[in-house]
Protein backbone atom coordinates (compact mmCIF):
# COMPACT_ATOMS: atom_id res chain seq x y z
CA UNK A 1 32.78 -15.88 -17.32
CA UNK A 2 30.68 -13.11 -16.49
CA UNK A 3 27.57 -12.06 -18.55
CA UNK A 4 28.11 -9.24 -20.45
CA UNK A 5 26.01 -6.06 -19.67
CA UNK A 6 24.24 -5.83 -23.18
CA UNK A 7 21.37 -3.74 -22.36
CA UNK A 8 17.99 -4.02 -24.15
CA UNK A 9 16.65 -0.95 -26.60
CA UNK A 10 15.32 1.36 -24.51
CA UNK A 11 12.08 2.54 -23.95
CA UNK A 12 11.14 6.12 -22.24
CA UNK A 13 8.82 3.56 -19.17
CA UNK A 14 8.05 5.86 -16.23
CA UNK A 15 10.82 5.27 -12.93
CA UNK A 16 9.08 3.83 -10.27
CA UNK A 17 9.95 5.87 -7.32
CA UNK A 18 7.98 6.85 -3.62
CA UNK A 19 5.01 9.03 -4.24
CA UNK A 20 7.11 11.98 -1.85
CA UNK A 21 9.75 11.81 -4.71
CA UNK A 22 7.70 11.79 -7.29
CA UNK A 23 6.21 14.67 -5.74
CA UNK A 24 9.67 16.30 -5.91
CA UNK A 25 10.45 15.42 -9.67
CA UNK A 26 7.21 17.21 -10.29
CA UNK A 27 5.95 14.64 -12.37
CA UNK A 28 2.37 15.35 -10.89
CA UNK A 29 2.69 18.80 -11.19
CA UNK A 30 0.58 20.30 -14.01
CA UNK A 31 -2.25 18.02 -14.23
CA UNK A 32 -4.50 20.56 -12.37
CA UNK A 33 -4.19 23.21 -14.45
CA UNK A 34 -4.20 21.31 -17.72
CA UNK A 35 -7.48 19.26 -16.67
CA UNK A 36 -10.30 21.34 -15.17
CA UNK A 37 -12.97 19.54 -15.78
CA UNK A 38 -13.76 18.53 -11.97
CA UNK A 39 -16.08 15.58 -13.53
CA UNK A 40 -12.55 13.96 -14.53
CA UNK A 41 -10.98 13.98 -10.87
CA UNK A 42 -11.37 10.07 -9.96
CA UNK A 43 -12.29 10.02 -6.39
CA UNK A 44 -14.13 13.02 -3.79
CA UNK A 45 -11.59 13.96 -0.87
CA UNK A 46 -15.02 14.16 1.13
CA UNK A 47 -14.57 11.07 2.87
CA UNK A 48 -11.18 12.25 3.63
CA UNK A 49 -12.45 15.71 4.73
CA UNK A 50 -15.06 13.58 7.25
CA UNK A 51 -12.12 11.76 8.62
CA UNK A 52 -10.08 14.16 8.98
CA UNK A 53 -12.65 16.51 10.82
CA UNK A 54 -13.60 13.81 13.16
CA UNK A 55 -10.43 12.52 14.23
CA UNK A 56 -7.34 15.34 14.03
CA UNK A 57 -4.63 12.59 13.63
CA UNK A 58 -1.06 12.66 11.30
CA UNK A 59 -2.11 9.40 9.62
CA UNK A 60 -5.34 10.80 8.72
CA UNK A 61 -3.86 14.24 8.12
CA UNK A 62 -1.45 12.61 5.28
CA UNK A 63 -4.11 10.49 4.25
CA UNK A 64 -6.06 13.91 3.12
CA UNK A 65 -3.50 15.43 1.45
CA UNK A 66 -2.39 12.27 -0.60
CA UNK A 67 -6.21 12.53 -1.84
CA UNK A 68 -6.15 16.05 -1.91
CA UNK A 69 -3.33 16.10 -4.36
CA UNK A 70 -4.04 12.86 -6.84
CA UNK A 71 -7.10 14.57 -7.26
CA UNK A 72 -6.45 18.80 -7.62
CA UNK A 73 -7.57 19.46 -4.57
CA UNK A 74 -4.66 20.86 -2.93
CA UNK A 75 -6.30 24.65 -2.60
CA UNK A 76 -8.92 23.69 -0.63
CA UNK A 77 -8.79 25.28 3.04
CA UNK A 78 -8.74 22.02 5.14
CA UNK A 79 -6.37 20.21 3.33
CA UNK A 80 -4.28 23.48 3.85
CA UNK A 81 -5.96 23.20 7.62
CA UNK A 82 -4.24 19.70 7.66
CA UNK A 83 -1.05 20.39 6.39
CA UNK A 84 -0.56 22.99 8.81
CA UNK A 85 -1.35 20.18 11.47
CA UNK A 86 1.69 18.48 10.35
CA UNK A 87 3.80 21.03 10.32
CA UNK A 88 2.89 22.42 14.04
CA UNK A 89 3.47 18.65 15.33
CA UNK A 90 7.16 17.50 13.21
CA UNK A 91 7.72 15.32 16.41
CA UNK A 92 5.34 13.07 15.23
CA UNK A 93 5.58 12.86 11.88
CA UNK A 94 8.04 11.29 9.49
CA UNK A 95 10.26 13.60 6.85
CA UNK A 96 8.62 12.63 3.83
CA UNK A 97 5.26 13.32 5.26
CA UNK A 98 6.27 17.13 6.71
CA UNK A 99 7.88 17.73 2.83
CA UNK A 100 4.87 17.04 1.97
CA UNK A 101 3.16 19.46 4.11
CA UNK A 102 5.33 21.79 3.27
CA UNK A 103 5.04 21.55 -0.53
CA UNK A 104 0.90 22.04 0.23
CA UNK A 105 1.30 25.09 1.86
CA UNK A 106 3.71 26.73 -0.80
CA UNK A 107 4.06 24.75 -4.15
CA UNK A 108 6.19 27.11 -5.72
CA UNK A 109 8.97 26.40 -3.22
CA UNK A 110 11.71 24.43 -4.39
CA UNK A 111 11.12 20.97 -2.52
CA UNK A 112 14.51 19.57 -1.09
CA UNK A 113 15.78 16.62 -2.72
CA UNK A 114 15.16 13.51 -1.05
CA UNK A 115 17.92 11.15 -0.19
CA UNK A 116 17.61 7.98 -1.21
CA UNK A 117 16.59 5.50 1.65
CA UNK A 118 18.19 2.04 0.30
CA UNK A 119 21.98 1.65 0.34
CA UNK A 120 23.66 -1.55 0.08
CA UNK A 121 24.31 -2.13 3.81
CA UNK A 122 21.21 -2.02 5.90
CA UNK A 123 18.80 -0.98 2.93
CA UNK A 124 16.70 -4.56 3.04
CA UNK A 125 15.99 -3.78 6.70
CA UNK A 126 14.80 -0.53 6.18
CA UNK A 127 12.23 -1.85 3.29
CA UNK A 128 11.13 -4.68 5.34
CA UNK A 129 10.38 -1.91 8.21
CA UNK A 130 8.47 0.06 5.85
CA UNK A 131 6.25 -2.51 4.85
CA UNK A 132 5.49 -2.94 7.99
CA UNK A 133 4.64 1.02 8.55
CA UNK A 134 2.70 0.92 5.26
CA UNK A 135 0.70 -1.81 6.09
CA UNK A 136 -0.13 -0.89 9.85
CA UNK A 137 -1.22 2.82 8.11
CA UNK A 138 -3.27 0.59 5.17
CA UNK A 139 -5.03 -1.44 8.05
CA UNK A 140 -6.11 1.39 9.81
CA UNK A 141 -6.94 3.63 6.47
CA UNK A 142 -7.58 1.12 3.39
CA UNK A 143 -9.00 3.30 0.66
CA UNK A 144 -5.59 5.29 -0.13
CA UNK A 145 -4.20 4.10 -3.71
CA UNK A 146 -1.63 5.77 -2.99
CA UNK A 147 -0.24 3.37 -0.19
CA UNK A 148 -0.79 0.35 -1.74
CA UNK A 149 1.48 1.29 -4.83
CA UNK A 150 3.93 2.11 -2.09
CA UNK A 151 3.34 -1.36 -0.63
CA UNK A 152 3.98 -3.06 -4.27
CA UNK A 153 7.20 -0.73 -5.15
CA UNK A 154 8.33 -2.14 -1.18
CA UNK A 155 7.76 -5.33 -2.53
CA UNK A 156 9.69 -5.65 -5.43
CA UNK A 157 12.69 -4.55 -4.10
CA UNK A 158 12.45 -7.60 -2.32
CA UNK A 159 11.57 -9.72 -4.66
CA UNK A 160 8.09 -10.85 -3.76
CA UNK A 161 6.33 -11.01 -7.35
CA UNK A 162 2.80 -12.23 -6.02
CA UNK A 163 2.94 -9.51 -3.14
CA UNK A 164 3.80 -6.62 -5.69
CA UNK A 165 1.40 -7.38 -8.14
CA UNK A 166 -1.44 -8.05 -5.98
CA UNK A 167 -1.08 -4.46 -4.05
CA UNK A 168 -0.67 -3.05 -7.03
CA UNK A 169 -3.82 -4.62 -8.76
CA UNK A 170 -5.53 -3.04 -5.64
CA UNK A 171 -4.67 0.36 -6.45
CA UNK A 172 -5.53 0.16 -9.66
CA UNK A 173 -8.60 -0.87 -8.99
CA UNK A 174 -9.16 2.09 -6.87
CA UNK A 175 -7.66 5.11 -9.07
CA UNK A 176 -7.48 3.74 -12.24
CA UNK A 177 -7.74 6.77 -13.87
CA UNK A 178 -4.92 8.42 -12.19
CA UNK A 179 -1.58 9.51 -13.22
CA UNK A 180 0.51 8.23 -10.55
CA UNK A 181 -1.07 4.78 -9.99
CA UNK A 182 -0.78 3.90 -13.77
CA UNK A 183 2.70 5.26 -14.33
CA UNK A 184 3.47 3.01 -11.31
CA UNK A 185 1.51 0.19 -12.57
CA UNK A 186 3.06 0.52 -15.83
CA UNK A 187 6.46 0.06 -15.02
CA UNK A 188 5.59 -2.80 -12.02
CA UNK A 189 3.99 -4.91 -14.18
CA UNK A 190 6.64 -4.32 -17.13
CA UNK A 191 8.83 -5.22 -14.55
CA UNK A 192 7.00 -8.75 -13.90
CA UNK A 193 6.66 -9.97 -17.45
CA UNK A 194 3.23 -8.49 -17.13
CA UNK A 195 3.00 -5.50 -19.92
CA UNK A 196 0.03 -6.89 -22.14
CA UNK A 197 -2.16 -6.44 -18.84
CA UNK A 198 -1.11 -3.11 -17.79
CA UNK A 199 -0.92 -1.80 -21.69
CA UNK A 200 -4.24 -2.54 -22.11
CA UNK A 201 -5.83 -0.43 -19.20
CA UNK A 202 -3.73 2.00 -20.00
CA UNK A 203 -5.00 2.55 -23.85
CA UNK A 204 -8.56 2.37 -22.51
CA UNK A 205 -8.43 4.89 -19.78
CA UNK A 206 -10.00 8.52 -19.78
CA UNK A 207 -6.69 10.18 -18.81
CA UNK A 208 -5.33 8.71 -22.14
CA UNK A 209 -7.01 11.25 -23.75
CA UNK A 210 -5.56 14.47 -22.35
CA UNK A 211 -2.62 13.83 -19.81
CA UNK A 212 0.70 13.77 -22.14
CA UNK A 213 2.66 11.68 -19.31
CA UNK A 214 -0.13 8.76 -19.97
CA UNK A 215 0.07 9.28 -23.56
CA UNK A 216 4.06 8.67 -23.66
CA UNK A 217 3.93 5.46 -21.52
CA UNK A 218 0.79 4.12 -23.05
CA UNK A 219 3.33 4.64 -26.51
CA UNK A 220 6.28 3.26 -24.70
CA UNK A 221 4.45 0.01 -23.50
CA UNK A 222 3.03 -0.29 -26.96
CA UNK A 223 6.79 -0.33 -28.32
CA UNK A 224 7.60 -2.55 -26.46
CA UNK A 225 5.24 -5.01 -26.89
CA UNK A 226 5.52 -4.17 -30.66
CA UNK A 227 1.90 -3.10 -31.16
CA UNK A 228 0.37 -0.29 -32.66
CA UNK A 229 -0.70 2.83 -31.08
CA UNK A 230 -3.55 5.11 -31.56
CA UNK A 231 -2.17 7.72 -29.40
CA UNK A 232 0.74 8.50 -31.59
CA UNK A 233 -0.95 11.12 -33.86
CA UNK A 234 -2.23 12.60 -30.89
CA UNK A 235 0.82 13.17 -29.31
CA UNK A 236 2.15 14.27 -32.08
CA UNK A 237 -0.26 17.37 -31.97
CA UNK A 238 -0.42 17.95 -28.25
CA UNK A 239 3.64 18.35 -28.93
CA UNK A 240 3.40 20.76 -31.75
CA UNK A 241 0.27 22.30 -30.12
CA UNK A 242 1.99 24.88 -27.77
CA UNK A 243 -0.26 24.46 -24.81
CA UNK A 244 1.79 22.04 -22.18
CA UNK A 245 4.77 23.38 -20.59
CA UNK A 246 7.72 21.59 -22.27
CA UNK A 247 8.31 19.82 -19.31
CA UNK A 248 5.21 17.97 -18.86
CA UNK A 249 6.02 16.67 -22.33
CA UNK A 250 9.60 15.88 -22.08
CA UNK A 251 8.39 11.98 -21.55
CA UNK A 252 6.06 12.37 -24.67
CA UNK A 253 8.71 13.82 -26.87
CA UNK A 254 11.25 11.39 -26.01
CA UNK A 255 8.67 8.62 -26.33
CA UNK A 256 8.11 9.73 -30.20
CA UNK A 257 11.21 10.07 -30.90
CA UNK A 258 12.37 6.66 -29.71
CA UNK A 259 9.67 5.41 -32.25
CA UNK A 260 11.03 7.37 -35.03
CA UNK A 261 14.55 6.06 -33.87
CA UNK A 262 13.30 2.73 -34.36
CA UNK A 263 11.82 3.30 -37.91
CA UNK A 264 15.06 4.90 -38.93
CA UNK A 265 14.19 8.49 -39.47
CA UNK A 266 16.77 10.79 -38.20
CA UNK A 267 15.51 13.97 -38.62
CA UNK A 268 11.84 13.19 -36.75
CA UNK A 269 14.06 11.46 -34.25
CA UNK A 270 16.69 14.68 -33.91
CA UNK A 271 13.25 16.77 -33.41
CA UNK A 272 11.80 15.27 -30.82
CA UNK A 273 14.43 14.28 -28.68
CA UNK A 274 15.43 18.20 -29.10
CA UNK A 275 11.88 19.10 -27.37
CA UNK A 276 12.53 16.44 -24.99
CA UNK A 277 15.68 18.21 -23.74
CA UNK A 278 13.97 21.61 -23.34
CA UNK A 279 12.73 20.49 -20.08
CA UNK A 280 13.63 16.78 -19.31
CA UNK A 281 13.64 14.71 -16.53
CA UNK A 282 15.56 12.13 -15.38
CA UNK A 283 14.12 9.14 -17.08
CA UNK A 284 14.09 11.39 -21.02
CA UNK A 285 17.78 12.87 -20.29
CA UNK A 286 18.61 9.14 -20.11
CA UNK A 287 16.91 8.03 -22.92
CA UNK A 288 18.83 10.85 -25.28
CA UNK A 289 21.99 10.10 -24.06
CA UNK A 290 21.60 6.37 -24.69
CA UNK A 291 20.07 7.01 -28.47
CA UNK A 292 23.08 9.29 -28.68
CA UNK A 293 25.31 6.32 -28.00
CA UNK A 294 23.88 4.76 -31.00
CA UNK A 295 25.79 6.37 -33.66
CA UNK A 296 23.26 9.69 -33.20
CA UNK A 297 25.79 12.06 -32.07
CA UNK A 298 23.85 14.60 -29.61
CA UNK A 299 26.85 15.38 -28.01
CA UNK A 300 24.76 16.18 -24.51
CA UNK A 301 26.75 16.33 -20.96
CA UNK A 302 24.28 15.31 -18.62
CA UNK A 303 26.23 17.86 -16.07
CA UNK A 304 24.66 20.69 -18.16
CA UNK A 305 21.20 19.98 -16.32
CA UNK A 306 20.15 20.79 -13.08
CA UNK A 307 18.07 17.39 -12.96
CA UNK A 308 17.38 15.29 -9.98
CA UNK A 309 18.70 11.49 -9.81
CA UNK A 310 19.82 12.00 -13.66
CA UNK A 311 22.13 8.57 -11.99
CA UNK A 312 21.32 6.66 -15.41
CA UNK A 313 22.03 9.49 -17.70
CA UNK A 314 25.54 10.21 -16.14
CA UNK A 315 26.43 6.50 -16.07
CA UNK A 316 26.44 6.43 -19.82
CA UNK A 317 27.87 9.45 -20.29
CA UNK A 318 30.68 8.46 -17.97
CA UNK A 319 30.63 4.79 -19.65
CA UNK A 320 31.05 5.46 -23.26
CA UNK A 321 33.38 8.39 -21.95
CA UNK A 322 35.79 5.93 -20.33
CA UNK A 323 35.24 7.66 -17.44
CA UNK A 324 34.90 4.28 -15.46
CA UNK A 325 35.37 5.44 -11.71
CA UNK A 326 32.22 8.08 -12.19
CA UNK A 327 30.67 5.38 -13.65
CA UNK A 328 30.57 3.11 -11.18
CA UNK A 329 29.63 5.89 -8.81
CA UNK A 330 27.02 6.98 -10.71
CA UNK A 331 25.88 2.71 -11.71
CA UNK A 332 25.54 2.65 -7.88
CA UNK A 333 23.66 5.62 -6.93
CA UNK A 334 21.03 4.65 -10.05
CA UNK A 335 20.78 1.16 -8.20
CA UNK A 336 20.35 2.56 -4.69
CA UNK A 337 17.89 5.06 -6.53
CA UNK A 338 16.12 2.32 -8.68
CA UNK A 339 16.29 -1.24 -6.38
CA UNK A 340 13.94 -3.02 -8.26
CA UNK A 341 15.58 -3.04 -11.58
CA UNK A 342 17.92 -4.98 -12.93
CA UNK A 343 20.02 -2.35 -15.00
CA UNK A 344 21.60 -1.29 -12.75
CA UNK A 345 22.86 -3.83 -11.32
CA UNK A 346 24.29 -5.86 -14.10
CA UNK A 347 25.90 -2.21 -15.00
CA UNK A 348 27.80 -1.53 -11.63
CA UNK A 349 28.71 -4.99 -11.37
CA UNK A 350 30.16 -5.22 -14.75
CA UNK A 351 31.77 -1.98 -14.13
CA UNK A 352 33.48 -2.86 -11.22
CA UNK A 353 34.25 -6.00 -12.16
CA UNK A 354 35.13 -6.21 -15.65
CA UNK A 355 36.65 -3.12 -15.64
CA UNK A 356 38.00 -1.94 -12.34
CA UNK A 357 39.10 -5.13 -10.66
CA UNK A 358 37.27 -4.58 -7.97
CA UNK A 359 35.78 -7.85 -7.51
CA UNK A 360 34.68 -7.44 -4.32
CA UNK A 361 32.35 -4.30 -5.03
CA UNK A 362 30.65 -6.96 -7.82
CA UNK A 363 30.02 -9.41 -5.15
CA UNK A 364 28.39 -6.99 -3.27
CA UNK A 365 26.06 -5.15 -5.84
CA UNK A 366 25.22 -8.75 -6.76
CA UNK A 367 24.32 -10.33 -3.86
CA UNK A 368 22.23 -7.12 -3.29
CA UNK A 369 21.04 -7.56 -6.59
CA UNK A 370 19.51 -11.22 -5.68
CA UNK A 371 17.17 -10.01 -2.87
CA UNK A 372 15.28 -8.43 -5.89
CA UNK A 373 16.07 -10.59 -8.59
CA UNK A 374 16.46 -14.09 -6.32
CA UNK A 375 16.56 -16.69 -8.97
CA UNK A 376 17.92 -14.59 -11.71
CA UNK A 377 21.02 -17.01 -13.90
CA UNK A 378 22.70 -13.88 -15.13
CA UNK A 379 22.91 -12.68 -11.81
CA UNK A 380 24.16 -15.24 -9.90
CA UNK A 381 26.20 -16.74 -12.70
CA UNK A 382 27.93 -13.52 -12.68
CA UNK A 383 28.52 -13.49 -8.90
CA UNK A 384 29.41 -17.33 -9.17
CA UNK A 385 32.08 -16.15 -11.64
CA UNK A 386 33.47 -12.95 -9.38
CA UNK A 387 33.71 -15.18 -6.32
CA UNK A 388 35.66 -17.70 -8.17
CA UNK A 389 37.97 -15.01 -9.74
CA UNK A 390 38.96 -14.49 -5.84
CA UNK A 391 39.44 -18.37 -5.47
CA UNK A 392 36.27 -18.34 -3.01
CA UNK A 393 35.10 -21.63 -5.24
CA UNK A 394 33.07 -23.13 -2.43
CA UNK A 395 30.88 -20.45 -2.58
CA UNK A 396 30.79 -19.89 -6.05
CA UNK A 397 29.60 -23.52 -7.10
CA UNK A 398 27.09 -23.32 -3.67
CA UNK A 399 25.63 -20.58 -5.92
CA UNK A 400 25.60 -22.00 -9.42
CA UNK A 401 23.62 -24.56 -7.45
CA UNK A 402 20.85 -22.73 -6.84
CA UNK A 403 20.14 -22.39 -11.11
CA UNK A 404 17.37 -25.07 -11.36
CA UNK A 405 15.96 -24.49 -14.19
CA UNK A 406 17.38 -23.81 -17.84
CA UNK A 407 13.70 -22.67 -18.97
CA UNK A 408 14.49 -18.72 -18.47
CA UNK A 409 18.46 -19.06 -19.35
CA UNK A 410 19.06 -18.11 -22.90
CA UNK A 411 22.20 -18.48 -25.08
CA UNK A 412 24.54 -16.05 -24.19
CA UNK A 413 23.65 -17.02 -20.35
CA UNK A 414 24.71 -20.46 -21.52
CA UNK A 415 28.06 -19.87 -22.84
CA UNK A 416 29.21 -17.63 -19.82
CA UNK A 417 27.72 -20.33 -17.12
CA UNK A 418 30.10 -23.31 -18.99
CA UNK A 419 32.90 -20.57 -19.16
CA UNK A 420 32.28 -19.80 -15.19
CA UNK A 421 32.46 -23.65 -14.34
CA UNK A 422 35.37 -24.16 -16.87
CA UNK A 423 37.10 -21.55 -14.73
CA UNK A 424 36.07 -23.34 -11.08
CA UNK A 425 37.15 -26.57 -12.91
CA UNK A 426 41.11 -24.65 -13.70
CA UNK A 427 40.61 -23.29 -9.96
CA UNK A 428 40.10 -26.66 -8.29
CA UNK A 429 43.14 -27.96 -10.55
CA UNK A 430 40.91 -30.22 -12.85
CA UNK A 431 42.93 -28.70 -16.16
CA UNK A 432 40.81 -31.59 -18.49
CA UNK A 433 37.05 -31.12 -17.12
CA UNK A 434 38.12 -26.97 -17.06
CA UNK A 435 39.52 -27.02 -21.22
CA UNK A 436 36.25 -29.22 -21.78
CA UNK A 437 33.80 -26.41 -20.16
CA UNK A 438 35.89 -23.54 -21.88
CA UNK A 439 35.85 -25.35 -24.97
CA UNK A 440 32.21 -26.09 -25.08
CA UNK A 441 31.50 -22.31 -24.22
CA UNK A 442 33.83 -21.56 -27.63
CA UNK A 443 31.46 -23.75 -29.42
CA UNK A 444 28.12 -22.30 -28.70
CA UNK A 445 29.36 -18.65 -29.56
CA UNK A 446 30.46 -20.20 -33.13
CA UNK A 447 26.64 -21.37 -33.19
CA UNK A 448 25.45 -17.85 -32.32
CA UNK A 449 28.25 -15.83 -34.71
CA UNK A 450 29.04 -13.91 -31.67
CA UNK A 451 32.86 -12.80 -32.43
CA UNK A 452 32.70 -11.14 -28.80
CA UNK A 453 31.55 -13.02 -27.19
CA UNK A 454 33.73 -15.53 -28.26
CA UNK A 455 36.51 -13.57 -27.95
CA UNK A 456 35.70 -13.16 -23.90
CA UNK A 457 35.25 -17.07 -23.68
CA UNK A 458 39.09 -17.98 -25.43
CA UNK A 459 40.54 -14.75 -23.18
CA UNK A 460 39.45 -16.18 -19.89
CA UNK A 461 40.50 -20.01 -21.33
CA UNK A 462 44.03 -18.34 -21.88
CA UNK A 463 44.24 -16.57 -18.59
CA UNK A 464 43.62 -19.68 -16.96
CA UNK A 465 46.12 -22.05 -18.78
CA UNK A 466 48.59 -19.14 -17.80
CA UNK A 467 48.22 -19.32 -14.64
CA UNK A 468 48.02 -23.08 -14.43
CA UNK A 469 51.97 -22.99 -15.43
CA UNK A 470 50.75 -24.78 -18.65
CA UNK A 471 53.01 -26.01 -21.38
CA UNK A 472 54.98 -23.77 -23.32
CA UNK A 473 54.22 -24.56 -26.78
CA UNK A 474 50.20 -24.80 -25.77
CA UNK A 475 50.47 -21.41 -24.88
CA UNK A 476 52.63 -20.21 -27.55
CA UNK A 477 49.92 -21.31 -30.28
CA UNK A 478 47.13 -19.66 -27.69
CA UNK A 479 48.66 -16.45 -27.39
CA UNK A 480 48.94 -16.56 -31.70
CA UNK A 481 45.09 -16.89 -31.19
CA UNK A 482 44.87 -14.09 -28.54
CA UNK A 483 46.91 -11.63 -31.13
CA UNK A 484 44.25 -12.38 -33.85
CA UNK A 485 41.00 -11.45 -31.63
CA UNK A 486 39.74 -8.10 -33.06
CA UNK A 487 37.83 -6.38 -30.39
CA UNK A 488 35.46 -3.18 -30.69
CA UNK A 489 36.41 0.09 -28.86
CA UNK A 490 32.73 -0.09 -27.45
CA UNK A 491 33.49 -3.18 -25.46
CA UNK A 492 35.98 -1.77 -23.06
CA UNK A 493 36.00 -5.06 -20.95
CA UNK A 494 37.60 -7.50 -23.76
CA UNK A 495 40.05 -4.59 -24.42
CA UNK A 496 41.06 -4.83 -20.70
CA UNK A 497 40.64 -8.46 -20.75
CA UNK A 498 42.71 -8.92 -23.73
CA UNK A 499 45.79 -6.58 -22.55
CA UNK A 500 45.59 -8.83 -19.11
CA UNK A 501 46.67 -11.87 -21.03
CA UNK A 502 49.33 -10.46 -22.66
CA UNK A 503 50.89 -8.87 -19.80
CA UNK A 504 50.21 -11.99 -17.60
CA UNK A 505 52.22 -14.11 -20.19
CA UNK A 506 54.56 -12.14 -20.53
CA UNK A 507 55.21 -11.80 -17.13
CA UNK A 508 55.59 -15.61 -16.80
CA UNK A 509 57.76 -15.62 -19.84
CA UNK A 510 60.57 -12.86 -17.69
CA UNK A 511 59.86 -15.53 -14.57
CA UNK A 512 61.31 -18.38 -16.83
């Protein structure tokens, strides 16, 4: 059986995306102009500037203007010097590099969205031959920050934990008070189990104090590791203050009102995820529309907003819409867009699998999904279970093999691998050892009082004994049980899964 998508609450954590794209989101726009103190800017472009004069190279050329603009430098005549450099030789230097260039010379032009890089074909070649770009350009050029958080999102796309966090850990260590390293390093290390660490540098940084992007993930991480904040009065103000462009707050406002979602006021909530959608971006437009989903009633269309990868925010829109084919469209491009993360992929696959019957798109997105995740039991359960669905049981059990430990499976995990072997068992013709697996997975959601979860487990038991030409009064008295499940509308899957059953049996009952 596969594991349900049940996602966990929410929290408004910075996307993890290239530096060039983050550059187009415009999510380090702003800080220049809201900071002027030059004894805050974290590192002198000097040593840059040196470089750069000495040797007229791309590398070193990209190398100043990544400095140049972490650090609100951007106006200064040789960085525009360099970025000219680029431009006048495009031959030699990559796309993301001469949008870059171009954004230098004339920041108030819109910047053309960047396609994403990763598909589900050849995308794990194309990371692997960026690592190797990123770490020729590190070799030659070490001090950039900027690279080495490149380095760790390349990474953990593929799944390399220790890699990840120790680039990472580098770049923190070199710009630790800047906005794009610790947004980064905030979601990374959330991503490895690792948010104490990160929450803690956060809440003890300078740019805590003053950059409202900081402020809403140093809230968000503290939410999620159910502490306390001290930034949440001050964000409070900075929102009602006036001063910051309601765009470079959109994360802040979003990030309050998630809080005041959780402590069950409405109206605090309804105010602050209104300022959020004044201006938002991607990752806030996402967070509205799921708190909408939770009995809040917005009543947003995502399509209303000329927002870049807004993938997540139009997935549940089209999800709790019914609107399953633009679902999975949108599940897909949010995975391509976001590799690392799991969401994604537990939301396609369940979407085309659950849903659509298209079993082989699940396969796919999850065995994608394991070059990131490689020893994950929900997601190879869940491709165990698809490949068995399409009788490919060698390969299904090969994979349920590779679940060593039960240390990180939990309950629900449980119940669905039993109901996935139960269903190889049917598959392979063993009828006792598959009833035995089903009815153990029956048991254990009894122990957890989960009435869907239960219901899933007896519909896939049924489908099987239909199909396995059981006998007739067996399935008479299951199908009694199948007309007494009561399933919620918000769990489209065991409303598909139940109407399956019925027509399957009834089908075999014209045949006889």
């Amino acid at each position: 059986m596969a594991n349900l998508f049940n996602p966990k609450d929410r929290r408004v954590l910075p996307n993890w995306r290239s530096f060039s794209l983050t550059v187009d989101l415009g999510e380090l726009d702003g800080l220049k102009n809201e900071v002027n103190d030059a004894s805050l800017r974290i590192l002198s472009i000097e040593d840059y500037v040196f470089s750069w004069e000495r040797n007229k190279e791309i590398a070193i050329a990209g190398d100043l203007l990544s400095a140049a603009f972490v650090n609100g430098f951007t106006d200064d005549y040789r960085v525009k010097e360099a970025a000219l450099f680029i431009l006048s030789n495009r031959e030699k230097s990559t796309d993301n590099l001469i949008k870059f260039a171009e954004y230098i010379i004339n920041p108030t032009n819109e910047v053309i969205e960047k396609k994403v890089t990763f598909d589900l074909t050849d995308g794990y070649d194309e990371i692997k031959k960026m690592i190797r770009e990123t770490k020729n350009i590190i070799n030659k050029y070490p001090p950039n920050p900027i690279l080495y958080v490149e380095l760790s999102r390349l990474y953990s796309i593929l799944g390399n934990k220790e890699k990840a966090i120790k680039n990472m850990s580098i770049a923190v260590q070199l710009a630790p008070e800047n906005r794009f390293v610790l947004r980064a390093a905030s979601r990374a290390y959330t991503h490895f189990g690792l948010a104490d660490y990160i929450h803690d540098i956060i809440k003890k940084s300078e740019v805590s104090k003053y950059d409202p992007w900081i402020i809403s993930t140093e809230i968000a991480l503290a939410t999620i590791l159910d502490r306390s904040s001290s930034y949440i009065k001050k964000g409070f103000q900075m929102i009602e203050s006036g001063k910051h462009n309601p765009y470079s707050i959109t994360e802040l406002a979003a990030s309050l009102g998630t809080l005041e979602f959780f402590h069950g006021n409405r109206k605090k909530t309804k105010k602050m995820l209104n300022k959020s959608l004044i201006s938002p971006n991607d990752n806030s437009l996402a967070q509205v529309e799921w708190i909408s989903n939770k009995g809040y009633n917005f009543l947003i269309n995502p399509n209303d907003y000329k927002i870049k990868n807004k993938y997540e925010a139009l997935t549940l829109d089209n999800y709790y819409n019914n609107n399953f084919d633009e679902a999975l469209k949108n599940s897909i491009a949010w995975f391509c867009d976001m590799p690392f993360s799991k969401s994604p992929i537990m939301f396609s696959s369940h979407i085309a699998g659950s849903i659509l019957d298209k079993n082989y798109v699940a396969i796919n997105i999850l065995s994608a999904g394991l070059e990131s995740h490689p020893n994950d039991p929900q997601i190879i359960n869940n491709l165990a279970y698809a490949l068995a669905l399409e009788n490919k049981l060698d390969e299904a059990e090969e994979y349920l093999g590779k679940i060593v430990s039960s240390s990180n499976i939990d309950q629900t995990a449980n119940v669905c691998l039993s109901a996935t072997k139960g269903l190889i068992a049917f598959r392979r013709g063993n009828q006792k050892k598959g009833r035995t697996l089903y009815f153990e997975s029956i048991e254990k959601t009894d122990d957890m009082k989960n009435n869907y979860l239960k219901g899933l487990a007896m519909l896939n038991y049924v489908r099987e004994e239909i199909l396995n030409n059981s006998d007739e009064s067996l399935l008479n008295n299951l199908m009694e049980q199948v007309d007494k499940i009561q399933i919620d509308k918000m769990f489209p899957d065991a409303i598909k899964l139940k109407d399956d059953v019925i027509k399957l049996y009834k089908k075999k009952e014209r045949r006889n």
